[in-house]
Protein backbone atom coordinates (compact mmCIF):
# COMPACT_ATOMS: atom_id res chain seq x y z
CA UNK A 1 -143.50 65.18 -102.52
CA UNK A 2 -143.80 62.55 -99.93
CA UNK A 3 -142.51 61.35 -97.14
CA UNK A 4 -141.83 57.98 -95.10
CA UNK A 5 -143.02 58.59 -91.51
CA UNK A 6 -141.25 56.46 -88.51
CA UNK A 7 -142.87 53.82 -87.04
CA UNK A 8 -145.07 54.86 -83.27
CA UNK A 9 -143.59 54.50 -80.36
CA UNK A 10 -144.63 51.95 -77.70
CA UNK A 11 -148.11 51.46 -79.68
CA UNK A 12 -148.88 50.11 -82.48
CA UNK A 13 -150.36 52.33 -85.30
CA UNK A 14 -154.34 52.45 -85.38
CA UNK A 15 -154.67 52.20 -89.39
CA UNK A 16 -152.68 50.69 -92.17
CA UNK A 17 -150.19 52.93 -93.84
CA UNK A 18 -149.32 52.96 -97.62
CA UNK A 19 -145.86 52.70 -98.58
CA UNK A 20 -145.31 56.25 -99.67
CA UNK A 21 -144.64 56.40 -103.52
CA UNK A 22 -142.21 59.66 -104.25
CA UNK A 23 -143.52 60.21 -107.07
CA UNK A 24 -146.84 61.52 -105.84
CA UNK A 25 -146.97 65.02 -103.97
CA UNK A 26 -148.80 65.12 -101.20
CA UNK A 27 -152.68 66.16 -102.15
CA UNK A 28 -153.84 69.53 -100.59
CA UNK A 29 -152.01 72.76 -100.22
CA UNK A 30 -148.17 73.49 -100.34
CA UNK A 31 -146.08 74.80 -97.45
CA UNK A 32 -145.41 78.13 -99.73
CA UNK A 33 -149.01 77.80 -99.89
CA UNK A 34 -149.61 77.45 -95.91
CA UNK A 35 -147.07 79.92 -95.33
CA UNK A 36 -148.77 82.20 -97.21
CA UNK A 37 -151.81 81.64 -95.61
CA UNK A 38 -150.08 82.55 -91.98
CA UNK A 39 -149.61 85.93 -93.50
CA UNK A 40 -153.01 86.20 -94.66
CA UNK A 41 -154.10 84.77 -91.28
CA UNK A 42 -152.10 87.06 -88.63
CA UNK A 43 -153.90 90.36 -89.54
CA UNK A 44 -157.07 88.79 -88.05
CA UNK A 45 -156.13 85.26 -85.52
CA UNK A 46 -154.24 85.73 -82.28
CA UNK A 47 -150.93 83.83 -81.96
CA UNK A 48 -152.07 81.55 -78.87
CA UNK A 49 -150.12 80.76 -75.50
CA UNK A 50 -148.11 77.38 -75.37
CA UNK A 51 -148.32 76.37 -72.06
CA UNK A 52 -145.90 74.30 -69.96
CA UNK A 53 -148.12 71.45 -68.07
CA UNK A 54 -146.05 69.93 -64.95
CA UNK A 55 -148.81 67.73 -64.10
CA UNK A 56 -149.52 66.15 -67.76
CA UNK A 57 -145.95 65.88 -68.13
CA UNK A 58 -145.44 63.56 -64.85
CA UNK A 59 -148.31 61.45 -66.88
CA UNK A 60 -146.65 61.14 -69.69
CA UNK A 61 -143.27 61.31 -68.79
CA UNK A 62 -142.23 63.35 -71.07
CA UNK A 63 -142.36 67.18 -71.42
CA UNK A 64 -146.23 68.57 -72.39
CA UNK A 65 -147.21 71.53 -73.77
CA UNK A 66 -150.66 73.06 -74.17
CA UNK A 67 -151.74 75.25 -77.32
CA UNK A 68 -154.24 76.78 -76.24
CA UNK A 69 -156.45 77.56 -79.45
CA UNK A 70 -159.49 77.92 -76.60
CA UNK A 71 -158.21 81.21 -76.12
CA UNK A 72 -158.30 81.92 -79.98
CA UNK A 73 -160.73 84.73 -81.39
CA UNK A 74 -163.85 83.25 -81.35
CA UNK A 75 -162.66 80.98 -78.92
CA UNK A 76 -161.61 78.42 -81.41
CA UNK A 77 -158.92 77.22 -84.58
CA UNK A 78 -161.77 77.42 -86.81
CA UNK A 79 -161.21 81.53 -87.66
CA UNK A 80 -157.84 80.18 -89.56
CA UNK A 81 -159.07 78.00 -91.88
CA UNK A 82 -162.28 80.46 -92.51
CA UNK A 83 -160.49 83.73 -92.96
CA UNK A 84 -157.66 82.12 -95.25
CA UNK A 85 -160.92 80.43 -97.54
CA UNK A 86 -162.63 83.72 -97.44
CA UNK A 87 -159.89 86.55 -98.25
CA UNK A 88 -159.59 84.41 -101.27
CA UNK A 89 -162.68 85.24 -103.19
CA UNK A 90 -162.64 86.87 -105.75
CA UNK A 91 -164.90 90.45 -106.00
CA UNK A 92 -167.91 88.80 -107.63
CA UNK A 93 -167.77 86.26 -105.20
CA UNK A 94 -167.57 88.57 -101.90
CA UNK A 95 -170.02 90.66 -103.89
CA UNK A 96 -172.30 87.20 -103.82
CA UNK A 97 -171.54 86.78 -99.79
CA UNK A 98 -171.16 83.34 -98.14
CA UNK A 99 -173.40 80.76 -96.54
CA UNK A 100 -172.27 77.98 -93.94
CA UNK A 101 -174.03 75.45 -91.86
CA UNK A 102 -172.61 74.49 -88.49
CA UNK A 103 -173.80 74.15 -84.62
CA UNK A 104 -171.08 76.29 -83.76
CA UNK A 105 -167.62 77.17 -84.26
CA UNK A 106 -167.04 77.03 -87.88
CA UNK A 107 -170.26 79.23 -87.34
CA UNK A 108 -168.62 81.90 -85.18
CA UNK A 109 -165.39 81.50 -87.61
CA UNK A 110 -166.96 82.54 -91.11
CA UNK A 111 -169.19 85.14 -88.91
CA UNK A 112 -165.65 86.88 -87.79
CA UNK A 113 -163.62 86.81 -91.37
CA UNK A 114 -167.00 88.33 -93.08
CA UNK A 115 -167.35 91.03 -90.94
CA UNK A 116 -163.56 91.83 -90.95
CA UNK A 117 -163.87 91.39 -94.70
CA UNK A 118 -166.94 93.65 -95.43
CA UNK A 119 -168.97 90.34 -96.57
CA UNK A 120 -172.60 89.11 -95.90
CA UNK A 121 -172.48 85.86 -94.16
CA UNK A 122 -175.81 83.60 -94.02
CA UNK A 123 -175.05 80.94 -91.01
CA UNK A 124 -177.70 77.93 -91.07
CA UNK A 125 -177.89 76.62 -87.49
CA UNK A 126 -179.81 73.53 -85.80
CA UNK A 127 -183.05 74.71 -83.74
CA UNK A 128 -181.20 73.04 -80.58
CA UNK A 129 -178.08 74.99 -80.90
CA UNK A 130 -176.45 76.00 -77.64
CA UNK A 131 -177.93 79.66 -77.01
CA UNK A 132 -174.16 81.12 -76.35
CA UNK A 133 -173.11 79.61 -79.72
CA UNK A 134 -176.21 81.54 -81.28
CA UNK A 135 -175.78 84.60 -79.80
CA UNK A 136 -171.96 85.06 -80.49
CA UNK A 137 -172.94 84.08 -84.33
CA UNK A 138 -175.17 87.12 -85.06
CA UNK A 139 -172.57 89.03 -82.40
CA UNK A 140 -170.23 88.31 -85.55
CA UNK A 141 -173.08 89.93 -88.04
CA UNK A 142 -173.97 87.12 -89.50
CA UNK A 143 -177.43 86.95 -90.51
CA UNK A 144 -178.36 83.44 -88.55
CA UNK A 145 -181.06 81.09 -90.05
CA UNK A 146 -182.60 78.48 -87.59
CA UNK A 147 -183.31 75.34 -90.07
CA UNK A 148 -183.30 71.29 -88.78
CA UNK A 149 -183.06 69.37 -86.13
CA UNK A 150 -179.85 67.29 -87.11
CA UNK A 151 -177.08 69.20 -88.55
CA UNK A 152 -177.43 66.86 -91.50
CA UNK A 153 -180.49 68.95 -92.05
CA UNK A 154 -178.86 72.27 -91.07
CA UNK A 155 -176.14 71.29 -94.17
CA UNK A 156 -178.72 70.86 -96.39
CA UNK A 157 -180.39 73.72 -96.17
CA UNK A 158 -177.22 75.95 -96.18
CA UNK A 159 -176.65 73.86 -99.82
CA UNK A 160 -180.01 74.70 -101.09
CA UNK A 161 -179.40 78.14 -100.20
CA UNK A 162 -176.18 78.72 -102.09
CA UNK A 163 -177.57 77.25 -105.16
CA UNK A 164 -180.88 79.19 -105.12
CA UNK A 165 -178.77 82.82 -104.23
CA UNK A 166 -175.66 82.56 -105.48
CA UNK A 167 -173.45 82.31 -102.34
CA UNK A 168 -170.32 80.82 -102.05
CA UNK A 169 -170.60 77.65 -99.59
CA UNK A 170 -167.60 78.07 -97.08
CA UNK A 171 -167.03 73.72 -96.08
CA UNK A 172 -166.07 73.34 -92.86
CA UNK A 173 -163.15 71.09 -93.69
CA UNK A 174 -162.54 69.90 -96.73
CA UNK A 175 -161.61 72.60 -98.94
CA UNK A 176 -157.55 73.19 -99.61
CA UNK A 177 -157.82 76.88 -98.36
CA UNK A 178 -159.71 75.81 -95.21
CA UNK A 179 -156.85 73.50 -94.64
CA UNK A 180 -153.92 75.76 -95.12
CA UNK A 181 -155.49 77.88 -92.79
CA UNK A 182 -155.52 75.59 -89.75
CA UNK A 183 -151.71 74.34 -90.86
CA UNK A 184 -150.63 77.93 -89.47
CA UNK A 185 -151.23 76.10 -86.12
CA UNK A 186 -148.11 74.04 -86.75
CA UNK A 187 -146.12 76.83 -88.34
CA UNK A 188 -146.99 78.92 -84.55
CA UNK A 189 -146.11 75.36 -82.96
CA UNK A 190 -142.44 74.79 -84.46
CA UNK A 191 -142.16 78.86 -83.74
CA UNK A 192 -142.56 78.03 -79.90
CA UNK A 193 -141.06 75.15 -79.21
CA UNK A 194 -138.58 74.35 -82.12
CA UNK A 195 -137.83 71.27 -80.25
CA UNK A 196 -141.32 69.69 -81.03
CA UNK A 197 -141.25 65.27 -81.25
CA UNK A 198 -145.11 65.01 -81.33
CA UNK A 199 -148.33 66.80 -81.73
CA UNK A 200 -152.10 65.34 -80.10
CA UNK A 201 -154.64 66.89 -82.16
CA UNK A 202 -158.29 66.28 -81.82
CA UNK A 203 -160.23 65.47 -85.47
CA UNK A 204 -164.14 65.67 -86.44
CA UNK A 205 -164.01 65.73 -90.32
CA UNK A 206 -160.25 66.21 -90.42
CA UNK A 207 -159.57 70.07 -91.31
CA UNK A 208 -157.28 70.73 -88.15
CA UNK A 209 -154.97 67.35 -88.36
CA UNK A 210 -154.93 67.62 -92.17
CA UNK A 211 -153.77 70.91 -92.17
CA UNK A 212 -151.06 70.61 -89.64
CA UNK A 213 -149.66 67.40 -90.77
CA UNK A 214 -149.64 68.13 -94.25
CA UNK A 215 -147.46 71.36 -92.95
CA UNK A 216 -145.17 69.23 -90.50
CA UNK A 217 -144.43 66.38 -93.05
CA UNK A 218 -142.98 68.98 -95.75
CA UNK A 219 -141.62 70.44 -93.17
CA UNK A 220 -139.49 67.30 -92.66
CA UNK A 221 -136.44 68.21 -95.69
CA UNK A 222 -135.69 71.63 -93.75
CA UNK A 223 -135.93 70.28 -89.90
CA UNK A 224 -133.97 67.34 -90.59
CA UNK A 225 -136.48 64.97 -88.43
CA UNK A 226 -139.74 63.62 -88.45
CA UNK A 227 -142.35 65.54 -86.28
CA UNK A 228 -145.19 62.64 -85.24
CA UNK A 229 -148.91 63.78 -85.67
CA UNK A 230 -151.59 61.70 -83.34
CA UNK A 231 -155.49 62.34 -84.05
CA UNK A 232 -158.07 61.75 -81.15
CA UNK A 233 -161.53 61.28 -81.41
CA UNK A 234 -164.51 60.51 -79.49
CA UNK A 235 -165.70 57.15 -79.69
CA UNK A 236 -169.32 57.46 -80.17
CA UNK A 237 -168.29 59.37 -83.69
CA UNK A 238 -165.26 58.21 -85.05
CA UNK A 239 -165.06 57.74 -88.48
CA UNK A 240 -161.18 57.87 -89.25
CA UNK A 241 -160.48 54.29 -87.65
CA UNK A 242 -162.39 52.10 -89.67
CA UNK A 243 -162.18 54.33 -92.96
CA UNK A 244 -158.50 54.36 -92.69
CA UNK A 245 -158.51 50.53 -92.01
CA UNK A 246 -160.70 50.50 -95.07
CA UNK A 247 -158.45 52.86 -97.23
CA UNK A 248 -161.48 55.10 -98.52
CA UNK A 249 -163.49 57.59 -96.60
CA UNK A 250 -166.52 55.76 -95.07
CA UNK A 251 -170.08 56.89 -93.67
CA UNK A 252 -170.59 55.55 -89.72
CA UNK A 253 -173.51 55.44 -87.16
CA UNK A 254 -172.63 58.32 -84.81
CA UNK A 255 -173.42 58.06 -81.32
CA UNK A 256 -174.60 61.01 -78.69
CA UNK A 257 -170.98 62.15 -77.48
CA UNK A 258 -170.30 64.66 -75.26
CA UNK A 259 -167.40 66.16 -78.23
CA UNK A 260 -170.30 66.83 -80.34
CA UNK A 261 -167.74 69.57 -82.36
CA UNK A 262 -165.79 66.90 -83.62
CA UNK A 263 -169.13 64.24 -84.26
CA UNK A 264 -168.69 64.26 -87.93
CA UNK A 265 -170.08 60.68 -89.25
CA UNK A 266 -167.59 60.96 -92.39
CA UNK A 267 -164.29 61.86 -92.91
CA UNK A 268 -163.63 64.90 -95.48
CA UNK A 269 -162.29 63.55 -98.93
CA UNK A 270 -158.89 65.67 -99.02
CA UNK A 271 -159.00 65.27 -95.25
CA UNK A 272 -158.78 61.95 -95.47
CA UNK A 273 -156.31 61.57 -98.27
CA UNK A 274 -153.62 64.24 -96.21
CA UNK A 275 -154.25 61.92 -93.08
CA UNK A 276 -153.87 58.88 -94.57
CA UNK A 277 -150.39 59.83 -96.39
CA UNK A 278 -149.18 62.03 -92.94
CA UNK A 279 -151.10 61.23 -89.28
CA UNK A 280 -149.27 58.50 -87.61
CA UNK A 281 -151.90 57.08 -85.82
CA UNK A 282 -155.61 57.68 -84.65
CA UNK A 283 -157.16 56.50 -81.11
CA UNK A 284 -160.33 57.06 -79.57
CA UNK A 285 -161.54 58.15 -76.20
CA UNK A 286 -164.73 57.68 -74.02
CA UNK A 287 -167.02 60.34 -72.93
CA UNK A 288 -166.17 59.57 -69.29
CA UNK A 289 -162.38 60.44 -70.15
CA UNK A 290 -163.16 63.58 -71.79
CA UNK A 291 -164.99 64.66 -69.06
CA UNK A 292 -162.29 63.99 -66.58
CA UNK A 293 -159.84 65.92 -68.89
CA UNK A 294 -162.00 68.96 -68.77
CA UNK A 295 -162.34 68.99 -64.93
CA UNK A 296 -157.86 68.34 -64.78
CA UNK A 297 -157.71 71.33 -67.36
CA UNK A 298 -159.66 73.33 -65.40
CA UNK A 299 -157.96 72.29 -61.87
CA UNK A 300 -154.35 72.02 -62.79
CA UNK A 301 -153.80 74.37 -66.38
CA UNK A 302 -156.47 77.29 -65.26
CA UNK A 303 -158.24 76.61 -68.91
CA UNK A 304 -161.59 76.21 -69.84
CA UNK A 305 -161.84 73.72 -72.45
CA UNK A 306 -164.75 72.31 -74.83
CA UNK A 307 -165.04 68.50 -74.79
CA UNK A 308 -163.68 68.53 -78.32
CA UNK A 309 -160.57 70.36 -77.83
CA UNK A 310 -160.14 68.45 -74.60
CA UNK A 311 -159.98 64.49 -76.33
CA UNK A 312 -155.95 64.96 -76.42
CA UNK A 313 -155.69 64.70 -72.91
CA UNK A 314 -158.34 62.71 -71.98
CA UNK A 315 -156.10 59.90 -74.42
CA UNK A 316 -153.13 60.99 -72.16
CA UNK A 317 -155.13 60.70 -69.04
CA UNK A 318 -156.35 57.11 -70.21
CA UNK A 319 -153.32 55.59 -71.32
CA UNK A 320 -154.04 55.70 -74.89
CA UNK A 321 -150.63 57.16 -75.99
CA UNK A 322 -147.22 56.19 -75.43
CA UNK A 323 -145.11 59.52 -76.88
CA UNK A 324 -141.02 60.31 -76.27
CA UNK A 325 -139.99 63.67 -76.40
CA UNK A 326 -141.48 67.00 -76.13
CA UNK A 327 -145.30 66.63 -76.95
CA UNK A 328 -147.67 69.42 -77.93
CA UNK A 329 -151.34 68.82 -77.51
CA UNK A 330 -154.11 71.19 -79.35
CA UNK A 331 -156.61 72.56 -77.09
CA UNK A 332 -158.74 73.35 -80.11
CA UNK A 333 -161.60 74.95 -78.52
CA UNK A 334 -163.16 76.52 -75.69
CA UNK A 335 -166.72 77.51 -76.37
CA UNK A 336 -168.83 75.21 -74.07
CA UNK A 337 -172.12 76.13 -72.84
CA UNK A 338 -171.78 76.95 -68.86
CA UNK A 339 -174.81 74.45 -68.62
CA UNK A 340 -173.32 71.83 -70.45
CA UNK A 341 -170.31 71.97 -68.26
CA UNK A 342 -171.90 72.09 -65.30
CA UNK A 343 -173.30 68.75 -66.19
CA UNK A 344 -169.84 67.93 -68.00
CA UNK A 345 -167.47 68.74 -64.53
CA UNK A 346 -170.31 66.92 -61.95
CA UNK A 347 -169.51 63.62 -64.68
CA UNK A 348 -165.87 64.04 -64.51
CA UNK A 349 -165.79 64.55 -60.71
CA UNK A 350 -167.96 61.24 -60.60
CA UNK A 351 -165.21 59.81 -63.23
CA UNK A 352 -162.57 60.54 -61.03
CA UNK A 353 -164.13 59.01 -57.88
CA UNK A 354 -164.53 62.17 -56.04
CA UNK A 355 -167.77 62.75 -56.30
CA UNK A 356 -170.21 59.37 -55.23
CA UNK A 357 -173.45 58.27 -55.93
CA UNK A 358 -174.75 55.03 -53.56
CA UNK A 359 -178.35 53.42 -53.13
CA UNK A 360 -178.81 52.08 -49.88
CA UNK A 361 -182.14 49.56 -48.99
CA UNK A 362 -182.97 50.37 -45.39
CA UNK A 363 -185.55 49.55 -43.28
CA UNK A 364 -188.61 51.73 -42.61
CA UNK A 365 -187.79 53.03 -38.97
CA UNK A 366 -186.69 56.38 -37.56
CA UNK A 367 -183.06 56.54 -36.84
CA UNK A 368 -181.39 54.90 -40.47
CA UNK A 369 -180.67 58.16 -42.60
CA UNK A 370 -178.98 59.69 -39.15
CA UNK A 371 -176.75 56.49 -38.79
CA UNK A 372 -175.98 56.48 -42.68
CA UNK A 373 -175.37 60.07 -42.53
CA UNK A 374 -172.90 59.54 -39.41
CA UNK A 375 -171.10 56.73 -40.55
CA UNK A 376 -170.21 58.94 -44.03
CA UNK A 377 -168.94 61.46 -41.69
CA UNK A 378 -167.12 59.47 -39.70
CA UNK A 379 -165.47 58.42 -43.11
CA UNK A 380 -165.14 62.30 -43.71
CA UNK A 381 -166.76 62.65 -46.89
CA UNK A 382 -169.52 65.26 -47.71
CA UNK A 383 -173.11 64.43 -48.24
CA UNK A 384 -174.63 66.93 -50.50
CA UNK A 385 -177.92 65.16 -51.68
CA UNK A 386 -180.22 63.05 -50.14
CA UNK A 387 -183.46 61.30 -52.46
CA UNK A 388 -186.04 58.67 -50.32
CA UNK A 389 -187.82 56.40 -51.75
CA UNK A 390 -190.71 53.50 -50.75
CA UNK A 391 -191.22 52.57 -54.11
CA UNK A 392 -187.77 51.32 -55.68
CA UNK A 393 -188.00 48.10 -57.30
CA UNK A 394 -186.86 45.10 -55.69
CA UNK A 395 -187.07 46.80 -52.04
CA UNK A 396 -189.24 44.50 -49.37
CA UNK A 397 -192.16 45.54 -47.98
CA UNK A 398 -191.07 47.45 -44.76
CA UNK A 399 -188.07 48.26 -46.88
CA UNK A 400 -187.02 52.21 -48.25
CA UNK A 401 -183.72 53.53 -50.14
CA UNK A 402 -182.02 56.31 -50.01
CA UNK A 403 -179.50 57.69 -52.67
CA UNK A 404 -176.60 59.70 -51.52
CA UNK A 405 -174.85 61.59 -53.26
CA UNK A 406 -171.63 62.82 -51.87
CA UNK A 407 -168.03 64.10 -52.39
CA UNK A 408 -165.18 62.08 -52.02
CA UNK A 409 -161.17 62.30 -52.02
CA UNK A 410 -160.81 60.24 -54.83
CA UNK A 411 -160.95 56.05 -55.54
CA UNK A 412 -159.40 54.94 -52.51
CA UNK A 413 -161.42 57.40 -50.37
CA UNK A 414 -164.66 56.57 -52.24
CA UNK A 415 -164.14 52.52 -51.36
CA UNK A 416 -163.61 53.70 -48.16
CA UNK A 417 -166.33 54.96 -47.64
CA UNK A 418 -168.34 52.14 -49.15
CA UNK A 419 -166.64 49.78 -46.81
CA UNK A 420 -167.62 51.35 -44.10
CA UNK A 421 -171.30 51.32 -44.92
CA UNK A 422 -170.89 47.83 -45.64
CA UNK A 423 -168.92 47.10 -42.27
CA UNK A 424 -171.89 48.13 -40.49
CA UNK A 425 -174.12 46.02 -42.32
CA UNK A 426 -175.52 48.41 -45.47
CA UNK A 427 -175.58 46.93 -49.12
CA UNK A 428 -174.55 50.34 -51.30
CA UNK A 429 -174.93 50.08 -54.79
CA UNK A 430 -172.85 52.54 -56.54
CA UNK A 431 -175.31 54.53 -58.97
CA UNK A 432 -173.47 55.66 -62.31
């Protein structure tokens, strides 16, 4: 069956929501049929920490708790929804083994069940895939085949595959085992903190979201109260907004984005469906944001999280969400490649204002990088990069620039410091 869901709290909801007809059951699996899967699921996934957060709570004003599926096996959800899909074959079908296409976790997630099954496992990845990501696949036994250079491509190929051997084709999302599978993440939630008003969950295609709303809204008869369900995703790929304000799955232009785990240009067709009858709202979040969240996760929770599991937060962090009550956020993931996030923490530092970049025109005589270079430390911040320059555009003949990069306190610290320069008669240019 299903059921009316409140109205959201302090902002307004991101799609328009059909009057639910209860008549129609909710599409997808059946909480006898998610429960069942938790069974299935507990011989093989770890039941992950729920973290208090003092500092996220003060932001939200409201009590926040971390799920940290980063420290899952694998070191993501995705082994739920995989294991429950594949310890449902039947014995021709193991027999057959399974194929899947994917730059990453759903890779490492169908690579774990098969081997714990006794399965063969093809994995189609993109040539670019991060090398950790690679490595951890075959790690799994998975015989890994290195086919595109857009996952588009990678898909593809994984298809062609299946129908030329005879595998099964394990989806990444839109399948009703793969979704009962990640609702045991809602069925672990309500276990550790009964008390549970909202759940942030980041979406790509939809598995995750679907899954645990579908689970919370038929939950609804036996808790006697509505637990809210909020998706996040990354702006330069989000396809829920507009296809939800459209009221049929839609195809969009996706952008480079940071979250490139949940950069899925269309939403999944039962996905879509669950979320459209169950989520109570979707928002969107920029890369800068995500970054920042990654960088206050690490600082202030001790957790290393990928930029797709981190898009809860960074909606927290940017004001995007206006929750009462106890709030869980899903901290989906946490396989990020350590060169990626060295990149990924220097952006958030410079998102946060504590770490500056300024161009400064100078003229060509001995003497100006010392008095730049004093007049930062008199402002005690820390150069830790210098770049010349006698060929910028715009300078004057008789004219150089410097860029400085340097760390700051944060934004009142970093204007500061650019007052001071310009006090003394400098023109900084903030570089971003």
């Amino acid at each position: 069956m299903s059921f009316p869901r409140r109205e959201a709290v302090g902002v307004p909801a991101a799609m328009p929501r059909p009057e639910p007809d209860p008549a129609d059951a909710l599409p997808g699996p059946s909480l006898a049929e998610i429960r069942e899967a938790r069974e299935r699921v507990s011989s093989v996934a770890a039941t992950t920490p729920m973290d208090d957060s003092r500092f996220l709570s003060k932001a939200l004003g409201h009590p926040v708790h971390l799920k940290a599926e980063n420290l899952q096996r694998t070191g993501s959800y995705k082994i739920r929804g995989a294991y429950n899909r594949l310890a449902q074959l039947s014995e021709e079908e193991k027999a057959r083994g399974v194929v899947a296409a994917s730059a990453g976790n759903h890779a490492q997630g169908v690579a774990l069940a098969a081997r714990e099954l006794g399965i063969a496992a093809t994995i189609f990845m993109p040539l670019g895939v991060a090398l950790p990501k690679l490595q951890a696949t075959r790690g799994y036994g998975a015989d890994v085949v290195l086919h595109g250079a857009i996952v588009d491509e990678t898909l593809q190929a994984a298809a062609e595959f299946a129908q030329r051997t005879g595998a099964v084709l394990i989806p990444p999302f839109d399948h009703p085992d793969i979704v009962a599978g990640q609702g045991t993440l809602a069925l672990e939630i309500l276990e550790q903190l009964p008390l549970v008003e909202n759940v942030v969950v980041p979406i790509g295609g939809g598995g995750l979201i679907s899954g645990i709303a579908t689970a919370f809204a038929q939950l609804e008869p036996e808790l006697g109260r509505n637990v809210r369900v909020v998706g996040v995703q990354a702006q330069n790929a989000a396809s829920y907004p507009p296809s939800l304000a459209a009221g049929a799955p839609i195809t969009v232009a996706t952008l480079p984005t940071i979250a490139d785990g949940i950069a899925v240009a269309r939403p999944g067709a039962l996905n879509f469906e669950i979320i459209r009858r169950t989520v109570d709202q979707v928002v969107t979040i920029e890369d800068d944001e995500i970054a920042k969240a990654i960088v206050v996760l690490l600082e202030r929770a001790k957790l290393v999280v990928e930029p797709a599991g981190a898009v809860g937060v960074a909606a927290l962090l940017a004001g995007k969400l206006q929750l009462e009550g106890p709030t869980v956020f899903v901290l989906s993931g946490g396989n990020i490649d350590p060169m990626i996030m060295e990149r990924i923490i220097s952006r958030g530092l410079a998102a946060s204002s504590r770490y500056l970049v300024v161009s400064i025109p100078l003229p060509d005589r001995p003497g100006q990088l010392a008095r730049i270079a004093e007049i930062i430390a008199e402002a005690n911040a820390n150069v830790v990069e210098v770049l010349h320059t006698r060929h910028g555009m715009g300078l004057q003949i008789g004219e150089v620039e410097i860029e400085i990069s340097m760390e700051t306190r944060g934004a009142e610290h970093a204007e500061l410091v650019l007052q001071h320069l310009r006090d003394e008669g400098y023109r900084p240019r903030v570089e971003l």
